[in-house]
Protein backbone atom coordinates (compact mmCIF):
# COMPACT_ATOMS: atom_id res chain seq x y z
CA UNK A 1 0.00 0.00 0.00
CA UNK A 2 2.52 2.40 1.33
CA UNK A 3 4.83 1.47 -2.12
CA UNK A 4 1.34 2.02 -4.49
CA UNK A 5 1.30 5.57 -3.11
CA UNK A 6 4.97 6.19 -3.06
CA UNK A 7 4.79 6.16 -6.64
CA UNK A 8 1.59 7.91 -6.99
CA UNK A 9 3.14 10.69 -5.50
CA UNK A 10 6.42 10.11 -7.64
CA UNK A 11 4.13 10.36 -10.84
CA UNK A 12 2.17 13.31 -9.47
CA UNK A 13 5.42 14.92 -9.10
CA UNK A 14 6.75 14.23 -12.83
CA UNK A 15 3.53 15.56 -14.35
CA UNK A 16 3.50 18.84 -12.11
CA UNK A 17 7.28 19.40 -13.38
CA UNK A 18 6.38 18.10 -17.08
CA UNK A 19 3.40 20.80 -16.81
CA UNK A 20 5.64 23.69 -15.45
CA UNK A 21 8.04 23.07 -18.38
CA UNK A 22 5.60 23.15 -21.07
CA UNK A 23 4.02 26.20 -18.94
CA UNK A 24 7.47 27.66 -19.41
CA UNK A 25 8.24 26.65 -23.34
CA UNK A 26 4.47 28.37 -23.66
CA UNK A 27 5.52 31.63 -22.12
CA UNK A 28 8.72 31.61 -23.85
CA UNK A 29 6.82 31.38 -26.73
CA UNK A 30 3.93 33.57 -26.78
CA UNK A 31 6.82 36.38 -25.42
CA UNK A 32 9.07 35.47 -28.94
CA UNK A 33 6.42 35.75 -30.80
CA UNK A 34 5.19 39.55 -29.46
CA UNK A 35 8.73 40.59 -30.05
CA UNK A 36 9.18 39.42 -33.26
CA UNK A 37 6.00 40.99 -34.97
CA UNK A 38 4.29 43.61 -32.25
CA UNK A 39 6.47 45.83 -30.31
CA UNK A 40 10.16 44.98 -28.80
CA UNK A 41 12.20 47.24 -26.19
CA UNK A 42 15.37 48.76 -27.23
CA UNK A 43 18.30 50.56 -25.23
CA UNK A 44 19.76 53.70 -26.80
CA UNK A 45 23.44 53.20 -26.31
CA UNK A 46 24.57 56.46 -27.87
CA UNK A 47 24.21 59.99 -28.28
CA UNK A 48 23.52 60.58 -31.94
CA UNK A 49 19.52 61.22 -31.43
CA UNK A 50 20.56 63.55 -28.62
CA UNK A 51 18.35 65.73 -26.87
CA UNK A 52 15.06 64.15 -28.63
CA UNK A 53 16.16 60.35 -27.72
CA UNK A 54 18.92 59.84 -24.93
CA UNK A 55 21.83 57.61 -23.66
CA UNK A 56 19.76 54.91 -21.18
CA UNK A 57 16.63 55.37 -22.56
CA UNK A 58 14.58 52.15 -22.87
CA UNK A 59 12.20 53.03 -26.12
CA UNK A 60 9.63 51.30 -27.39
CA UNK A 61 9.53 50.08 -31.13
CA UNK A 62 6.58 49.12 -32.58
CA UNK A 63 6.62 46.43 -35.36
CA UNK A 64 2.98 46.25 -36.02
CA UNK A 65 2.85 50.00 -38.00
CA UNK A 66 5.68 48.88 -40.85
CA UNK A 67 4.62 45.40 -40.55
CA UNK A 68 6.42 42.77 -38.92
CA UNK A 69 9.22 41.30 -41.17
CA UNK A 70 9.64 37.79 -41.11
CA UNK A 71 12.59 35.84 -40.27
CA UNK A 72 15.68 36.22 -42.58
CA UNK A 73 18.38 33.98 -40.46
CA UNK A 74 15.51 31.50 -39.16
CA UNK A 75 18.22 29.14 -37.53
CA UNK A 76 19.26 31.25 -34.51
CA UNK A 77 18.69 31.37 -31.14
CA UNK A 78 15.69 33.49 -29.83
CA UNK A 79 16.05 36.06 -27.84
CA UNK A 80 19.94 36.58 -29.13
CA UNK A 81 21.30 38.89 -31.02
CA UNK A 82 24.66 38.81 -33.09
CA UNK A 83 26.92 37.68 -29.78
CA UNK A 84 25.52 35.58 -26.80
CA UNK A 85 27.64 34.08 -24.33
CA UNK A 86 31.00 35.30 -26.54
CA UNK A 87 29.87 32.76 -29.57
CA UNK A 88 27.96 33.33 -32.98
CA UNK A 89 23.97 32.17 -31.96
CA UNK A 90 22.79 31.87 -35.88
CA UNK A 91 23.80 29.77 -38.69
CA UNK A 92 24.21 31.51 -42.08
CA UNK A 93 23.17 27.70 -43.72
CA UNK A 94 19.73 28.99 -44.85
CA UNK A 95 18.96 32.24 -45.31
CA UNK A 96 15.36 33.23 -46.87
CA UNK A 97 14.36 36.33 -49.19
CA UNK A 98 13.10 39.20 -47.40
CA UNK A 99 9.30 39.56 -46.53
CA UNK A 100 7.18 41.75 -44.73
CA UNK A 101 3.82 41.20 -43.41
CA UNK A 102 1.42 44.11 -43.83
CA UNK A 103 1.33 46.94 -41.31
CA UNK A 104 -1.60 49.37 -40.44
CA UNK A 105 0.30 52.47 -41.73
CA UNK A 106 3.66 53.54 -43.86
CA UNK A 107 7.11 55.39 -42.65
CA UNK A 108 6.47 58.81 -43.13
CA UNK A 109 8.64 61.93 -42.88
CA UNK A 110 10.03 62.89 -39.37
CA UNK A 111 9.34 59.30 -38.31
CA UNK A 112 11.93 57.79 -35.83
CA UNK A 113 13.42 54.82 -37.34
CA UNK A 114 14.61 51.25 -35.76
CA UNK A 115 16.40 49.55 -38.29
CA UNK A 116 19.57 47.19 -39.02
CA UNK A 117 22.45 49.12 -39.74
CA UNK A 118 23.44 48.66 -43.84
CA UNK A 119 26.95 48.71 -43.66
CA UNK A 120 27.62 45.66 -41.78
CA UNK A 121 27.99 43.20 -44.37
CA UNK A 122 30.26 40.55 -42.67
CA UNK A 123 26.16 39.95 -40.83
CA UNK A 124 22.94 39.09 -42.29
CA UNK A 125 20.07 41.83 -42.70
CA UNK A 126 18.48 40.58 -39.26
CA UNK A 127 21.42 39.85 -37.49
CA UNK A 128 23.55 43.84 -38.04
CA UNK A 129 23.36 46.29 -35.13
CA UNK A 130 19.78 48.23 -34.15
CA UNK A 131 20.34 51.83 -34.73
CA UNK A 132 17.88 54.37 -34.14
CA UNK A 133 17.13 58.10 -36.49
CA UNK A 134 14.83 59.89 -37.94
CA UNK A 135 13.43 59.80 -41.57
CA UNK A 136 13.74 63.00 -43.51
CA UNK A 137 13.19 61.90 -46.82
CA UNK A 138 10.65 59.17 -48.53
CA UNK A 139 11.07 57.44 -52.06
CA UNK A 140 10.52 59.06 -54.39
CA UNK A 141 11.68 62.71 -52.34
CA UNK A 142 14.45 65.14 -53.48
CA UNK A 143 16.52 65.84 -50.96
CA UNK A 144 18.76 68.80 -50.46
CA UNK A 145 20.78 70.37 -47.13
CA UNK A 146 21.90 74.01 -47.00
CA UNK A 147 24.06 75.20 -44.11
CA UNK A 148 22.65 72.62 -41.86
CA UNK A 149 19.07 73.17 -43.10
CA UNK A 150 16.88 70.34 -44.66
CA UNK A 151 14.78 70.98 -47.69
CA UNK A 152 12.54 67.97 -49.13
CA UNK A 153 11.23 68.53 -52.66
CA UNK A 154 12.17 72.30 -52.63
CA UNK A 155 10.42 72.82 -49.17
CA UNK A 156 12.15 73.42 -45.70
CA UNK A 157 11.31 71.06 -43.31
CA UNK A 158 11.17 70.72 -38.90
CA UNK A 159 9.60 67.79 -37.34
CA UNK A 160 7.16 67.86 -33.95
CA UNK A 161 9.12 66.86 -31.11
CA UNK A 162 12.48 67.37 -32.31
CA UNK A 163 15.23 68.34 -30.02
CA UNK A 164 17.97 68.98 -32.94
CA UNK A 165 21.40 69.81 -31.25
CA UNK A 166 24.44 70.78 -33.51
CA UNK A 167 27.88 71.70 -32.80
CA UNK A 168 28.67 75.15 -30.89
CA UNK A 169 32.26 76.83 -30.56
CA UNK A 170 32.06 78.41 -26.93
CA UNK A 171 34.50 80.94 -25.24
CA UNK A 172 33.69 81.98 -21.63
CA UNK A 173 35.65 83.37 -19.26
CA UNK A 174 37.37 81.06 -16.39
CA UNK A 175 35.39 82.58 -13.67
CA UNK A 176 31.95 81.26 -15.18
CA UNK A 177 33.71 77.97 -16.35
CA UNK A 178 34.50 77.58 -12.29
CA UNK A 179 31.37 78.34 -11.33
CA UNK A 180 29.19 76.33 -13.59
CA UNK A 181 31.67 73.15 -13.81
CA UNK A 182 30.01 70.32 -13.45
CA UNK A 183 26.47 72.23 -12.59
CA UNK A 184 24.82 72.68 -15.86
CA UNK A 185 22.98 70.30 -18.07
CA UNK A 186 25.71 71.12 -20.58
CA UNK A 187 28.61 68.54 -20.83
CA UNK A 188 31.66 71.06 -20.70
CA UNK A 189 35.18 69.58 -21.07
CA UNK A 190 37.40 69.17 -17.82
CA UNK A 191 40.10 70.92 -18.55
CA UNK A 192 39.48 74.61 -19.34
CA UNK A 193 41.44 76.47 -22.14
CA UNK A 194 39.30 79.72 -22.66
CA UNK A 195 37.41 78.11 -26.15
CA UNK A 196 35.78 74.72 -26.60
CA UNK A 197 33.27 72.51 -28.68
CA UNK A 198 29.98 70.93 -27.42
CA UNK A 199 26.64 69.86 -28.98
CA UNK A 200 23.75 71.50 -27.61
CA UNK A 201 20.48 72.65 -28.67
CA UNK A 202 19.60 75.99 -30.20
CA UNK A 203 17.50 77.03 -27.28
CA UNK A 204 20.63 76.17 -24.85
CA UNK A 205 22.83 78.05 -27.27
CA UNK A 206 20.80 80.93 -26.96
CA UNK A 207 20.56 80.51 -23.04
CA UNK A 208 24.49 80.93 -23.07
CA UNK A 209 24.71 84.11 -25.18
CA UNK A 210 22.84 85.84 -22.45
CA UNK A 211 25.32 84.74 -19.68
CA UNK A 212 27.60 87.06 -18.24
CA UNK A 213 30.76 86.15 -18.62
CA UNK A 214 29.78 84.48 -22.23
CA UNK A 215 32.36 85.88 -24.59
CA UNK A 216 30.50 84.19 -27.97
CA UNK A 217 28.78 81.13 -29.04
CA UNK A 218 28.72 80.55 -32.81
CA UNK A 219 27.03 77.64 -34.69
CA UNK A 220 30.34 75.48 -36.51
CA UNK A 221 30.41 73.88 -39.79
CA UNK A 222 32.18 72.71 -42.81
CA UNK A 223 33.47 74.63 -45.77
CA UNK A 224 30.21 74.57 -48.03
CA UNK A 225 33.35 73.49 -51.03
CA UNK A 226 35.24 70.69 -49.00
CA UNK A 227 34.96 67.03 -50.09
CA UNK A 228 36.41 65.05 -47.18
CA UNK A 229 35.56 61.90 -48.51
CA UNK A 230 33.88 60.35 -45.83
CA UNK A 231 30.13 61.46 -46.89
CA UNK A 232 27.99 59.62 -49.42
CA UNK A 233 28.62 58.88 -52.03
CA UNK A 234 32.67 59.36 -51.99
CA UNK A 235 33.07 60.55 -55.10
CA UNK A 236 35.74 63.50 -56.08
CA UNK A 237 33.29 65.39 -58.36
CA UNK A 238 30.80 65.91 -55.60
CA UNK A 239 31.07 68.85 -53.67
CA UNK A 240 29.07 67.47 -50.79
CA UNK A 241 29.75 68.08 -46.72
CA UNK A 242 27.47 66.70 -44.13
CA UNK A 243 26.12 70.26 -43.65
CA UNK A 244 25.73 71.02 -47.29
CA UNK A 245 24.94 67.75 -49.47
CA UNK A 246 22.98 66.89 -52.51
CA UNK A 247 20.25 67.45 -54.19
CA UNK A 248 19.61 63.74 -54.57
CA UNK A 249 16.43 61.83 -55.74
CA UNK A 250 15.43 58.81 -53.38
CA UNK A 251 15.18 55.93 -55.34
CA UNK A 252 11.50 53.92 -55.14
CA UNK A 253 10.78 50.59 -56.13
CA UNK A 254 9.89 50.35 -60.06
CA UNK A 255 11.83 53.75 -60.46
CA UNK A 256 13.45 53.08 -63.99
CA UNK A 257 16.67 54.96 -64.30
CA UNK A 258 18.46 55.91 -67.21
CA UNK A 259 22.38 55.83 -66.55
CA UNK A 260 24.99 57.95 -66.99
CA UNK A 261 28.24 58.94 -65.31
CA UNK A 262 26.31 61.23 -62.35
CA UNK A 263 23.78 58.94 -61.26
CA UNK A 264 26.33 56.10 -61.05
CA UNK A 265 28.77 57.49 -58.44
CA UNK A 266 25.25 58.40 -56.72
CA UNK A 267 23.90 54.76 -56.72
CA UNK A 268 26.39 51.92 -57.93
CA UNK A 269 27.36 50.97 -54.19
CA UNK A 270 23.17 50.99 -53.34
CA UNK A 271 23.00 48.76 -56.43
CA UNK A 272 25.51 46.22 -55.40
CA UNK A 273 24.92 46.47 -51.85
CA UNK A 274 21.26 45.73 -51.05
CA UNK A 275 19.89 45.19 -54.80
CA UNK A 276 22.58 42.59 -55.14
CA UNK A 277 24.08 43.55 -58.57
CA UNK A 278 27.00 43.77 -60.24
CA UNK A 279 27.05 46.92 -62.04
CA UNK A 280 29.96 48.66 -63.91
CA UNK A 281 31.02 51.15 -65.93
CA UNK A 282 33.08 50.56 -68.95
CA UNK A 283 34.04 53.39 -71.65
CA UNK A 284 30.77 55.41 -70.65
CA UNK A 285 28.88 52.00 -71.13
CA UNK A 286 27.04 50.65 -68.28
CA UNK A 287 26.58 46.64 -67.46
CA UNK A 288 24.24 44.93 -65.15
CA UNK A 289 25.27 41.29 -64.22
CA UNK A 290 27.84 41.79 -67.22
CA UNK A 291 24.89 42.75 -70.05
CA UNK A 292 24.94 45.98 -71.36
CA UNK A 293 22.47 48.21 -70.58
CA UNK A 294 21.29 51.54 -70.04
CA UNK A 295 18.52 51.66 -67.72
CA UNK A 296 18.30 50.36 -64.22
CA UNK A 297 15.01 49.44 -62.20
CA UNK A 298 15.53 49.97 -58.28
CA UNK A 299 13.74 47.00 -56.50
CA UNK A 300 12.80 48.04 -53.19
CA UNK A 301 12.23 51.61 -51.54
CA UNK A 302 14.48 53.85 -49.92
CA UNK A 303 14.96 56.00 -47.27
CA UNK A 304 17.36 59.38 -46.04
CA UNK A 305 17.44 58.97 -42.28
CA UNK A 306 19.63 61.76 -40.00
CA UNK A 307 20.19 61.82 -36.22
CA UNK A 308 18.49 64.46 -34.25
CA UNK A 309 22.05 65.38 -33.11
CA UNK A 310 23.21 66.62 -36.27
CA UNK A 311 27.15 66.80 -35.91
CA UNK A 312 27.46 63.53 -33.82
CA UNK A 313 25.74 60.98 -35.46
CA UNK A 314 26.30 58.28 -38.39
CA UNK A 315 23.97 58.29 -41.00
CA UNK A 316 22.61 58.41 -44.64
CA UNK A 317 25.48 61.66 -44.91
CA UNK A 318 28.39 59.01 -44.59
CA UNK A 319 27.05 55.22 -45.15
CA UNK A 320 24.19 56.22 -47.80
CA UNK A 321 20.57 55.28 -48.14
CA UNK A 322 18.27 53.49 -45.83
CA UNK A 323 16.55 49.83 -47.60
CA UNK A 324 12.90 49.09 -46.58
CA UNK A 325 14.32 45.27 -45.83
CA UNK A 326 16.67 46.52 -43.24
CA UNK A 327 13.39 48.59 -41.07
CA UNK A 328 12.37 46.73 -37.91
CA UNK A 329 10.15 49.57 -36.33
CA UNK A 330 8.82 53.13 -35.17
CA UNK A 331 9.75 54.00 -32.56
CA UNK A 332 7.22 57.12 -30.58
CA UNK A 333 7.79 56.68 -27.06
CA UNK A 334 10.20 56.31 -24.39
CA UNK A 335 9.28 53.88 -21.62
CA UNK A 336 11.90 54.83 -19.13
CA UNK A 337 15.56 55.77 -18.88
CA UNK A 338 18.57 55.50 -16.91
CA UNK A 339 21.58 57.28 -16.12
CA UNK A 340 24.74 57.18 -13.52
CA UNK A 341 22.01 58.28 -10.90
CA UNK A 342 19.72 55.52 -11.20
CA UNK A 343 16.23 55.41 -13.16
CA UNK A 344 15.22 59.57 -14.62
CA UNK A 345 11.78 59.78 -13.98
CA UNK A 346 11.14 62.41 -15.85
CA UNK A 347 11.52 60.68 -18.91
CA UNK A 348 9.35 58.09 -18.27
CA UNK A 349 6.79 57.30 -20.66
CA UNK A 350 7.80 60.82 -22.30
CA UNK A 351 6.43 60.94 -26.38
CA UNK A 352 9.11 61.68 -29.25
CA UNK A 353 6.37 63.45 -31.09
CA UNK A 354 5.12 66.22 -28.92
């Protein structure tokens, strides 16, 4: 009698553990599956959306607006991403064409982006680094910037809820640099030397002009006729700067372009890189794939994306145009942040559109 319940209770114990596990799988399962096509939880690790999105905030991306794109690198491990544990957690071994499941709505200008870095090749599309920006121009826009300015289709544009900062040359006398050291909400350097370089916003730039002690504050940028090379596309015949580049025409899906020597230093590397074809130029002849031709039809949409803190941040300027395949989300709200003091309060919940 006593061995009969003995291994009742052994059995009742194996079921209650068999049920917790398959409790557990469930969970694990129901939470992969909200990640991977409704929203997801990112943390901003740097300061290139600065002061609209900042370091330790925890914002949340939604998946369902875009639509949620479907597994490229299906053989990985969830919840992993690139590195886990100091190994590789995907296999290369299959990787499937990019898809997208419908969303309720399409990225629109001003838009804050979540998407897979382009320019990490060496990964697949699913597997490169998040990074986080803002969409200034659609396909299909003309894009031009002047001094710093944006215009889209001849038009100036701002966006709701946009912090922009930009670079500032500052000199201030050393009484106010004592007094304000490590006091303000601006990140002065340590060491003080009478003139300096931080990014702030235009509002904080103003703030310091009316400072005693202020000696000037001036807005920096780059000779409107200096190539440095590192903007897109690098090309010797542009004249293009980060703070004065273009005009250039976003490419759209179906867009048939005729070629010629311009339009190839603007979009042979997009062409290779995410359309996946060889194109060259030959004696003012252009081949696809190695067959002549002189029209090219873009396959997928693109986008010009910029970070809201315009002279720290890497972007469409210096690694080129945005593909739709690489977008994982929008991104509208913060949920909370953190800093070197612990959780910021006031930034929880705060919207990136108001």
């Amino acid at each position: 009698m006593k061995k009969k319940k003995y291994k009742q209770r052994k059995k009742h114990k194996s079921n209650s553990i068999l049920q917790w596990g398959r409790a557990f799988l469930l969970a694990l399962l129901i939470l992969w599956i909200f990640k991977s096509g409704f929203f997801d939880l990112y943390l901003v690790s740097s300061r290139s959306m600065n002061a609209t999105i900042q370091k330790g905030d925890f914002i949340i991306g939604n998946k369902l607006a875009v639509g949620p794109r479907l597994p490229i690198t299906p053989l990985s491990i969830p919840f992993t991403h690139q590195k886990w544990l100091g190994f590789q957690p995907y296999s290369t071994i299959i990787q499937l064409p990019y898809l997208r499941i419908p969303g309720y709505d399409t990225v629109s200008r001003g838009d804050i982006l979540i998407f897979n870095y382009p320019n990490e090749s060496h990964h697949p599309i699913d597997q490169r680094t998040f990074f986080i920006k803002r969409c200034v121009a659609l396909p299909g826009d003309e894009l031009n910037i002047e001094d710093k300015e944006i215009f889209v289709n001849n038009e100036k544009i701002h966006f709701r809820g946009a912090e922009l900062q930009f670079e500032y040359s500052i000199e201030i006398d050393r009484d106010l640099f004592e007094q304000i050291e490590g006091h303000s909400t601006i990140n002065f350097p340590k060491k003080f030397d009478g003139k300096f370089s931080v990014n702030i916003t235009e509002e904080q730039a103003e703030k310091l002009k009316s400072q005693k002690g202020v000696k000037s504050v001036r807005k920096t940028g780059s000779d409107r006729y200096q190539n440095t090379g590192l903007t897109f596309p690098s090309s010797p015949d542009l004249k293009w700067t980060k703070d004065n580049f273009g005009p250039l025409e976003i490419p759209f899906e179906g867009w048939r372009l005729r070629l010629n020597k311009t339009n190839f230093e603007l979009y042979s590397s997009t062409i290779r890189d995410h359309e996946n074809h060889n194109i060259e130029r030959i004696d003012d002849q252009f081949y696809i794939d190695g067959k002549e031709t002189e029209y090219y039809t873009f396959e997928q949409n693109y986008y010009f994306i910029l970070g809201d803190n315009r002279d720290n941040s890497s972007d469409s300027r210096y690694w080129g145009l945005l593909p739709e395949s690489h977008i994982v989300a929008i991104t509208s709200r913060v949920l909370f942040s953190v800093n070197d003091e612990g959780v910021n309060w006031q930034r929880t919940l705060k919207s990136l559109t108001e």
